[in-house]
PDB file of N, CA and C in Angstrom:
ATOM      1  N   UNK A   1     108.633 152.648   1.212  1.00  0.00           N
ATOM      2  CA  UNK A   1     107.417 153.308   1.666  1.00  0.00           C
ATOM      3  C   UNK A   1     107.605 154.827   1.614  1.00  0.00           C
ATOM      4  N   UNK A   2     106.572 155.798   1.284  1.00  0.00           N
ATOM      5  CA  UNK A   2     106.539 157.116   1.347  1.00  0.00           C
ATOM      6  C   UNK A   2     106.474 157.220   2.659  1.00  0.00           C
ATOM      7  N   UNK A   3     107.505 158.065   3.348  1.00  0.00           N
ATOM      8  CA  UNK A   3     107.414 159.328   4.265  1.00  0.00           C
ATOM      9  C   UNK A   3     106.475 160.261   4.181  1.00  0.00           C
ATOM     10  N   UNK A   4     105.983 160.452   3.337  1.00  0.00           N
ATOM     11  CA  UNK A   4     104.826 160.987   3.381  1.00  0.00           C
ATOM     12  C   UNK A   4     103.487 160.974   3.074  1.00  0.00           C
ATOM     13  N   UNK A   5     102.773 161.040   4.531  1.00  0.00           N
ATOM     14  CA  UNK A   5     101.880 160.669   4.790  1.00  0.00           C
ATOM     15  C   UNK A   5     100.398 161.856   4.894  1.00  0.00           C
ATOM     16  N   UNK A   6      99.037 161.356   4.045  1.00  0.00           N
ATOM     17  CA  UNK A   6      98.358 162.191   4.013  1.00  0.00           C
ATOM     18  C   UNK A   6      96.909 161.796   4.713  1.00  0.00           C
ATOM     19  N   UNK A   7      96.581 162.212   5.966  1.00  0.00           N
ATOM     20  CA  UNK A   7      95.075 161.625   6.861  1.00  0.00           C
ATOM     21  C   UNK A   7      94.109 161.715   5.475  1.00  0.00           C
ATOM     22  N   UNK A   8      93.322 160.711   5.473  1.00  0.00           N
ATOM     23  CA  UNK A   8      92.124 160.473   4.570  1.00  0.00           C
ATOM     24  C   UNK A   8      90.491 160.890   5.714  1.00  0.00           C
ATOM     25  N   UNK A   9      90.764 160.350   7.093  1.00  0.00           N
ATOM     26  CA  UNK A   9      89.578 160.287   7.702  1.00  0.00           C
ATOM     27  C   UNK A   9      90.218 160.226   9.223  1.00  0.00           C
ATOM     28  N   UNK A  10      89.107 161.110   9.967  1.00  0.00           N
ATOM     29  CA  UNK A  10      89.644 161.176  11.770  1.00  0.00           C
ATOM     30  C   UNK A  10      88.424 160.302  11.999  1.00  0.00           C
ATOM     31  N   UNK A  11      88.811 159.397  13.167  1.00  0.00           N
ATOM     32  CA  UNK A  11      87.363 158.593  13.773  1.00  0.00           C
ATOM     33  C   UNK A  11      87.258 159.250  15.253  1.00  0.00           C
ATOM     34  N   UNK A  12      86.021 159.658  15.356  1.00  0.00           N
ATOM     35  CA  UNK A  12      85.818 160.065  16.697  1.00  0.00           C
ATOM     36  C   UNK A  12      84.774 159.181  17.193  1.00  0.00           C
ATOM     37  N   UNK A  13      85.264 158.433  18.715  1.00  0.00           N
ATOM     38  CA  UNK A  13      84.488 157.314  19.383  1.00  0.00           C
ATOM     39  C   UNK A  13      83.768 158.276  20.418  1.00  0.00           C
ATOM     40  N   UNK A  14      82.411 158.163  20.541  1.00  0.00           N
ATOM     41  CA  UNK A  14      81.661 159.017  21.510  1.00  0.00           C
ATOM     42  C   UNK A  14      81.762 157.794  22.802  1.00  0.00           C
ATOM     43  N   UNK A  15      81.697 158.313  23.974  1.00  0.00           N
ATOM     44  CA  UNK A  15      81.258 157.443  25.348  1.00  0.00           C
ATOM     45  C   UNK A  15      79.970 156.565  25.499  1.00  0.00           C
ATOM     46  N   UNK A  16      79.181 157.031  23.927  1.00  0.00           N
ATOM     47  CA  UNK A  16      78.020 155.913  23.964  1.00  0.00           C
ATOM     48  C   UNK A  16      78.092 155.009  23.325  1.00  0.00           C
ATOM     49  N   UNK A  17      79.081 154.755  22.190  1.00  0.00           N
ATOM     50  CA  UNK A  17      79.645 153.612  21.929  1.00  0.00           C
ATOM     51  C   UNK A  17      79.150 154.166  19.747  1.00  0.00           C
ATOM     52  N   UNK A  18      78.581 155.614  20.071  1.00  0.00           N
ATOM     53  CA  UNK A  18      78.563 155.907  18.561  1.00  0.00           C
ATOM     54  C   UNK A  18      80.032 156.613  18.061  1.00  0.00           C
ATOM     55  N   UNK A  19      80.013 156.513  16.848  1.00  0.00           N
ATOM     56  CA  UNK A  19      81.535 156.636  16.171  1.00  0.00           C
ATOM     57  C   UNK A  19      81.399 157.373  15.133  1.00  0.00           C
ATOM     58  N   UNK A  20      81.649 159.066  14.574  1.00  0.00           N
ATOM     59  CA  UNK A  20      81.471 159.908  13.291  1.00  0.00           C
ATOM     60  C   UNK A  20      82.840 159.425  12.584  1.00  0.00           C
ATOM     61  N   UNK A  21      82.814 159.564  11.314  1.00  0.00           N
ATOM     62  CA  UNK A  21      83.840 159.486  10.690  1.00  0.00           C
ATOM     63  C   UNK A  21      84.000 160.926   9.962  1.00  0.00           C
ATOM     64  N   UNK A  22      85.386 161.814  10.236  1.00  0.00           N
ATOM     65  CA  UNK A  22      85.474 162.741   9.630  1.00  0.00           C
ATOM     66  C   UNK A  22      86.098 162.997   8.415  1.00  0.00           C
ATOM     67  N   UNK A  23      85.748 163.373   7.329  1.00  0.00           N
ATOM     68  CA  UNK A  23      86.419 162.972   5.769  1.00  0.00           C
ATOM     69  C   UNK A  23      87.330 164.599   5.744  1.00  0.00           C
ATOM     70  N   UNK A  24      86.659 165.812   5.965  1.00  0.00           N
ATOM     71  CA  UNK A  24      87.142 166.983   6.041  1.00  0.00           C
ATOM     72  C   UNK A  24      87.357 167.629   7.543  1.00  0.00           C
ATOM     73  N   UNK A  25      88.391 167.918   7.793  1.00  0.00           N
ATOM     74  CA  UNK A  25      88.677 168.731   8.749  1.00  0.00           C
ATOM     75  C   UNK A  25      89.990 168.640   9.917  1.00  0.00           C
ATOM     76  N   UNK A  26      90.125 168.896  10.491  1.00  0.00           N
ATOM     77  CA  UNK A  26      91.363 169.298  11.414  1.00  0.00           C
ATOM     78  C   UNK A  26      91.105 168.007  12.900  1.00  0.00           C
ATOM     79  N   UNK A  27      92.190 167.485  13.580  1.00  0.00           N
ATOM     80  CA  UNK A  27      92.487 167.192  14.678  1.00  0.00           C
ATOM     81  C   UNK A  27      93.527 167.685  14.978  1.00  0.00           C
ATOM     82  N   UNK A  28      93.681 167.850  16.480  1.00  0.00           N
ATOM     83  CA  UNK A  28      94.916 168.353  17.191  1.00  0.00           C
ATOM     84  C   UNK A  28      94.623 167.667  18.330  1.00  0.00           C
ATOM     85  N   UNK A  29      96.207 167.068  18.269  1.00  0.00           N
ATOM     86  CA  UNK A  29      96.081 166.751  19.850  1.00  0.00           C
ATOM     87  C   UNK A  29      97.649 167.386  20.396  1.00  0.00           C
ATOM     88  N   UNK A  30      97.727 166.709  21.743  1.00  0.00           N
ATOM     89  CA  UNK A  30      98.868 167.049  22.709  1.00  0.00           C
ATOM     90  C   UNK A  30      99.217 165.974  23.549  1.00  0.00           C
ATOM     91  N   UNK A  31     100.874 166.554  23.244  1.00  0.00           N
ATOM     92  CA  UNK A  31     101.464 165.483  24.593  1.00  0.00           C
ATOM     93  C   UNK A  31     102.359 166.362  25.317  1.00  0.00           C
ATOM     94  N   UNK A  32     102.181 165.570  26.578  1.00  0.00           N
ATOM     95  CA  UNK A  32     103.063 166.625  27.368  1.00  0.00           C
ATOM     96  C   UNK A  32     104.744 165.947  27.148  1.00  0.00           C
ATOM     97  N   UNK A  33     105.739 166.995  26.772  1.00  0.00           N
ATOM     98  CA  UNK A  33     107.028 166.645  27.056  1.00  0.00           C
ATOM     99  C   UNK A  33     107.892 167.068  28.039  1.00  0.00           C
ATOM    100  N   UNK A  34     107.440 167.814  29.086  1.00  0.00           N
ATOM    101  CA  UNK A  34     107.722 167.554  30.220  1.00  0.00           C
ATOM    102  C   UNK A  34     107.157 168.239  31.262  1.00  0.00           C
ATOM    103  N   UNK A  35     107.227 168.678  32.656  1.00  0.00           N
ATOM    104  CA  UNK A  35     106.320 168.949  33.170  1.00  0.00           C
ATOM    105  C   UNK A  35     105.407 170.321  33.223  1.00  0.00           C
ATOM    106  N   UNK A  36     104.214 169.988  32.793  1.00  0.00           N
ATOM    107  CA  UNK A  36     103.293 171.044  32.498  1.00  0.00           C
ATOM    108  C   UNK A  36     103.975 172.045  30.950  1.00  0.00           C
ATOM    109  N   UNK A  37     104.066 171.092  30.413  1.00  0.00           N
ATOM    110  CA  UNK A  37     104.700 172.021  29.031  1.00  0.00           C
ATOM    111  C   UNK A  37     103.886 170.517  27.971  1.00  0.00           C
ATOM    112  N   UNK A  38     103.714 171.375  26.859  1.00  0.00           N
ATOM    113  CA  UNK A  38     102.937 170.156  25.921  1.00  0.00           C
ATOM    114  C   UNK A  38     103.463 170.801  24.868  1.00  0.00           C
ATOM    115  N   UNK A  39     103.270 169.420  23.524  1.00  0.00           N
ATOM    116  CA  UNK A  39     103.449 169.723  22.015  1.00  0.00           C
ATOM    117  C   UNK A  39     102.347 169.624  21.287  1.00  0.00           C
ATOM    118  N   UNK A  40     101.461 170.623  20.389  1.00  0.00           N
ATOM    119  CA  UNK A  40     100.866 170.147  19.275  1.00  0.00           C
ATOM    120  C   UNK A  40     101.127 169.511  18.265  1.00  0.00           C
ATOM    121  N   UNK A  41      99.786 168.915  18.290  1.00  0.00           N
ATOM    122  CA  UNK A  41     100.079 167.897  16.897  1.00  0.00           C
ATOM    123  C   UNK A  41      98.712 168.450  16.468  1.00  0.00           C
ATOM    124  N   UNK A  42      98.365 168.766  14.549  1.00  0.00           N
ATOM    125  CA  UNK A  42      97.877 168.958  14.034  1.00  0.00           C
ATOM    126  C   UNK A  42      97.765 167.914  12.693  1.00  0.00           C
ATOM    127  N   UNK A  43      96.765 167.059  12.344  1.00  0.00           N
ATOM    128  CA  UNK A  43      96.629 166.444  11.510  1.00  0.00           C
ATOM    129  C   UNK A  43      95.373 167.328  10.913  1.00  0.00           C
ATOM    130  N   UNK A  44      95.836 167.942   9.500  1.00  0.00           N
ATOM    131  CA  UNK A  44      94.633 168.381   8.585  1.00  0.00           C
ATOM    132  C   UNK A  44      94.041 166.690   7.754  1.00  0.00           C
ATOM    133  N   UNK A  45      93.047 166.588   7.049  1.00  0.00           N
ATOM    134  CA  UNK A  45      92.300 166.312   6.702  1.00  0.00           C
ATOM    135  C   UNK A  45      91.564 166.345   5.601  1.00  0.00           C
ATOM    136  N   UNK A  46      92.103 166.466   4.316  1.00  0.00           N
ATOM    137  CA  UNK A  46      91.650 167.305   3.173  1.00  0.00           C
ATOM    138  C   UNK A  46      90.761 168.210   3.159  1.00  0.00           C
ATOM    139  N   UNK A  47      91.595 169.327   3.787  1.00  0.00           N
ATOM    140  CA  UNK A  47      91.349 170.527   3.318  1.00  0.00           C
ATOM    141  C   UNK A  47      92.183 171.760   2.986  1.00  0.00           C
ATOM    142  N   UNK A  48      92.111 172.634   2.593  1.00  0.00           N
ATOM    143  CA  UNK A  48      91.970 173.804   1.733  1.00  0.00           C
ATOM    144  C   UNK A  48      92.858 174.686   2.330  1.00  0.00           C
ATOM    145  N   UNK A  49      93.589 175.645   1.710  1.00  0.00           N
ATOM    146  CA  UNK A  49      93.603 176.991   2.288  1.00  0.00           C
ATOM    147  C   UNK A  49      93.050 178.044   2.846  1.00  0.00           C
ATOM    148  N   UNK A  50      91.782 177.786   2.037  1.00  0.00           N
ATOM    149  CA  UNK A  50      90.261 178.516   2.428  1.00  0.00           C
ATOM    150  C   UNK A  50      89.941 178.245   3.305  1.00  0.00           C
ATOM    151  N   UNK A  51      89.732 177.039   3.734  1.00  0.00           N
ATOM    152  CA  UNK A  51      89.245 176.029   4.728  1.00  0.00           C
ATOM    153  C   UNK A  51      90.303 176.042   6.155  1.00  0.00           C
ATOM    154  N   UNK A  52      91.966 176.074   5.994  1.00  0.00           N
ATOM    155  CA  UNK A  52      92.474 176.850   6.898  1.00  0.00           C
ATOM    156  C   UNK A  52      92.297 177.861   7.684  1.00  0.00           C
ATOM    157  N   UNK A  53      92.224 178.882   6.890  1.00  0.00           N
ATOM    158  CA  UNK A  53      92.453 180.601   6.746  1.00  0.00           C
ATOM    159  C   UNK A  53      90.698 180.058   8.179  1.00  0.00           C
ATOM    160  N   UNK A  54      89.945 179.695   7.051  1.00  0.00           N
ATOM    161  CA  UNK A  54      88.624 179.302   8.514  1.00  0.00           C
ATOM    162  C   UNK A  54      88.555 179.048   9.843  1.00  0.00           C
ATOM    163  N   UNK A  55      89.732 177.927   9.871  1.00  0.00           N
ATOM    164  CA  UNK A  55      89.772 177.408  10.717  1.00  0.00           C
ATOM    165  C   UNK A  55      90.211 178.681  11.978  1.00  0.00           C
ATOM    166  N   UNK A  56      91.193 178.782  11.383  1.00  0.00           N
ATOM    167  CA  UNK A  56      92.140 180.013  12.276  1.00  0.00           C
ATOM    168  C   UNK A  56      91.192 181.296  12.806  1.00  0.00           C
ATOM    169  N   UNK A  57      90.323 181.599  12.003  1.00  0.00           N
ATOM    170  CA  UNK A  57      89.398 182.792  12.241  1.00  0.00           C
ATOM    171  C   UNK A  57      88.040 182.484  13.430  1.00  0.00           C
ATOM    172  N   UNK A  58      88.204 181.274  13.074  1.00  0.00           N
ATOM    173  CA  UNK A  58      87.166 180.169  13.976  1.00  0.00           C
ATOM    174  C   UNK A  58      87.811 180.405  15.415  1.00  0.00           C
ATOM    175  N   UNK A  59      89.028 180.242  15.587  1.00  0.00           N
ATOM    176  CA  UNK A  59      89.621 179.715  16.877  1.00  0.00           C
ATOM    177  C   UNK A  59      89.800 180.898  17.539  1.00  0.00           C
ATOM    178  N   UNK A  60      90.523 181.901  16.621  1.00  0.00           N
ATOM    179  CA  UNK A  60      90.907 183.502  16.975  1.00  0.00           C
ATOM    180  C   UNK A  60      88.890 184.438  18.046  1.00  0.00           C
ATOM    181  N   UNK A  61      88.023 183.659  17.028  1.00  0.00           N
ATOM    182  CA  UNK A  61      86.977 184.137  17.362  1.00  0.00           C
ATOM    183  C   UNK A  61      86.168 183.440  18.790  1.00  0.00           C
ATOM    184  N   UNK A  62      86.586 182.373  18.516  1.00  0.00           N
ATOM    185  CA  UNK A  62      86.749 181.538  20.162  1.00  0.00           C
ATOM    186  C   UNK A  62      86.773 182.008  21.167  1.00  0.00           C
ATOM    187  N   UNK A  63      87.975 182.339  20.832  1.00  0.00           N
ATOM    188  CA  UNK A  63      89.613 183.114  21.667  1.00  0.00           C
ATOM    189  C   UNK A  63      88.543 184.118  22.768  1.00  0.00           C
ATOM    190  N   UNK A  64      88.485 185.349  21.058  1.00  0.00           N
ATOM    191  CA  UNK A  64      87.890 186.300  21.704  1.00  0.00           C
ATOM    192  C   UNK A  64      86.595 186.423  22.798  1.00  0.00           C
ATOM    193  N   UNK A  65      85.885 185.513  22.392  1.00  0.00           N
ATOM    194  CA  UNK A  65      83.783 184.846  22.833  1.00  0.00           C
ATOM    195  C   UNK A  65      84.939 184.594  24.548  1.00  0.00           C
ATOM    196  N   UNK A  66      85.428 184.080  24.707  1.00  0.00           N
ATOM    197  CA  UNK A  66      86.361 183.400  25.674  1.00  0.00           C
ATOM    198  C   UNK A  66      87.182 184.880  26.755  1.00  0.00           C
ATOM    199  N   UNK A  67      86.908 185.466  26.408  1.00  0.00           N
ATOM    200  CA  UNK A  67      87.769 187.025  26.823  1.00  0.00           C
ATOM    201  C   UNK A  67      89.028 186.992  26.895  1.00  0.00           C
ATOM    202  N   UNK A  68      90.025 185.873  26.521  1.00  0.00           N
ATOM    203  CA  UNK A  68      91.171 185.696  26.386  1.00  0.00           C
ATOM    204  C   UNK A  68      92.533 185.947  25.293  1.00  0.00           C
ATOM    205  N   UNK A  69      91.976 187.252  24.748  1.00  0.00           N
ATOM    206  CA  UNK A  69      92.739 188.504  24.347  1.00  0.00           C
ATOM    207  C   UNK A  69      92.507 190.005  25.181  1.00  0.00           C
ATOM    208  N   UNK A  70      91.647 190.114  25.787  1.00  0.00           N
ATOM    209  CA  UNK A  70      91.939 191.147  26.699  1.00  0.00           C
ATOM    210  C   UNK A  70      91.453 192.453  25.940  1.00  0.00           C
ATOM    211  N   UNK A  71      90.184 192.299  25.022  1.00  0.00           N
ATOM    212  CA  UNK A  71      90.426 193.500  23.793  1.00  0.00           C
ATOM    213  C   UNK A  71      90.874 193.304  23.185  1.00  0.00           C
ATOM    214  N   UNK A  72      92.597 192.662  22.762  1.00  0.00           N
ATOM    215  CA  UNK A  72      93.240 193.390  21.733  1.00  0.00           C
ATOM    216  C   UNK A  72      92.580 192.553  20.399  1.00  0.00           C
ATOM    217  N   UNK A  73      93.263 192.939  19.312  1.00  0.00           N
ATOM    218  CA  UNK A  73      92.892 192.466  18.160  1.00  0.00           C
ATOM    219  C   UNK A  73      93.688 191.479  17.720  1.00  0.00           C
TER     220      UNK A  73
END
């Protein structure tokens, strides 16, 4: 078997019992490994560098909407 492994699709189950299937894009989750300390996990999704570089500018811009850079850049 290949070790390496590539996500085709994320399923997200809503609380109403509807279900999206995602073909492009990012999940992350977390576990905690010990107390009050956690690990990311990032499963991309076929996508891009472009589509990275997005993602990151997305989150950074979050960040900022969020006031949790303080100003800086």
């Amino acid at each position: 078997m290949d070790s390496k492994r590539n996500v085709t699709s994320i399923q997200v189950c809503f609380d109403n019992g509807d279900v999206e299937n995602i073909t492009r894009g990012l999940a992350i989750s977390f576990k905690e490994v010990k107390d009050d300390t956690y690990k990311a996990k990032f499963l991309p999704c076929n996508i891009s560098g472009a589509e990275m570089e997005m993602i990151v500018n997305s989150v950074i811009a979050l960040g900022n909407m969020l006031g949790m850079f303080d100003g800086e850049e």
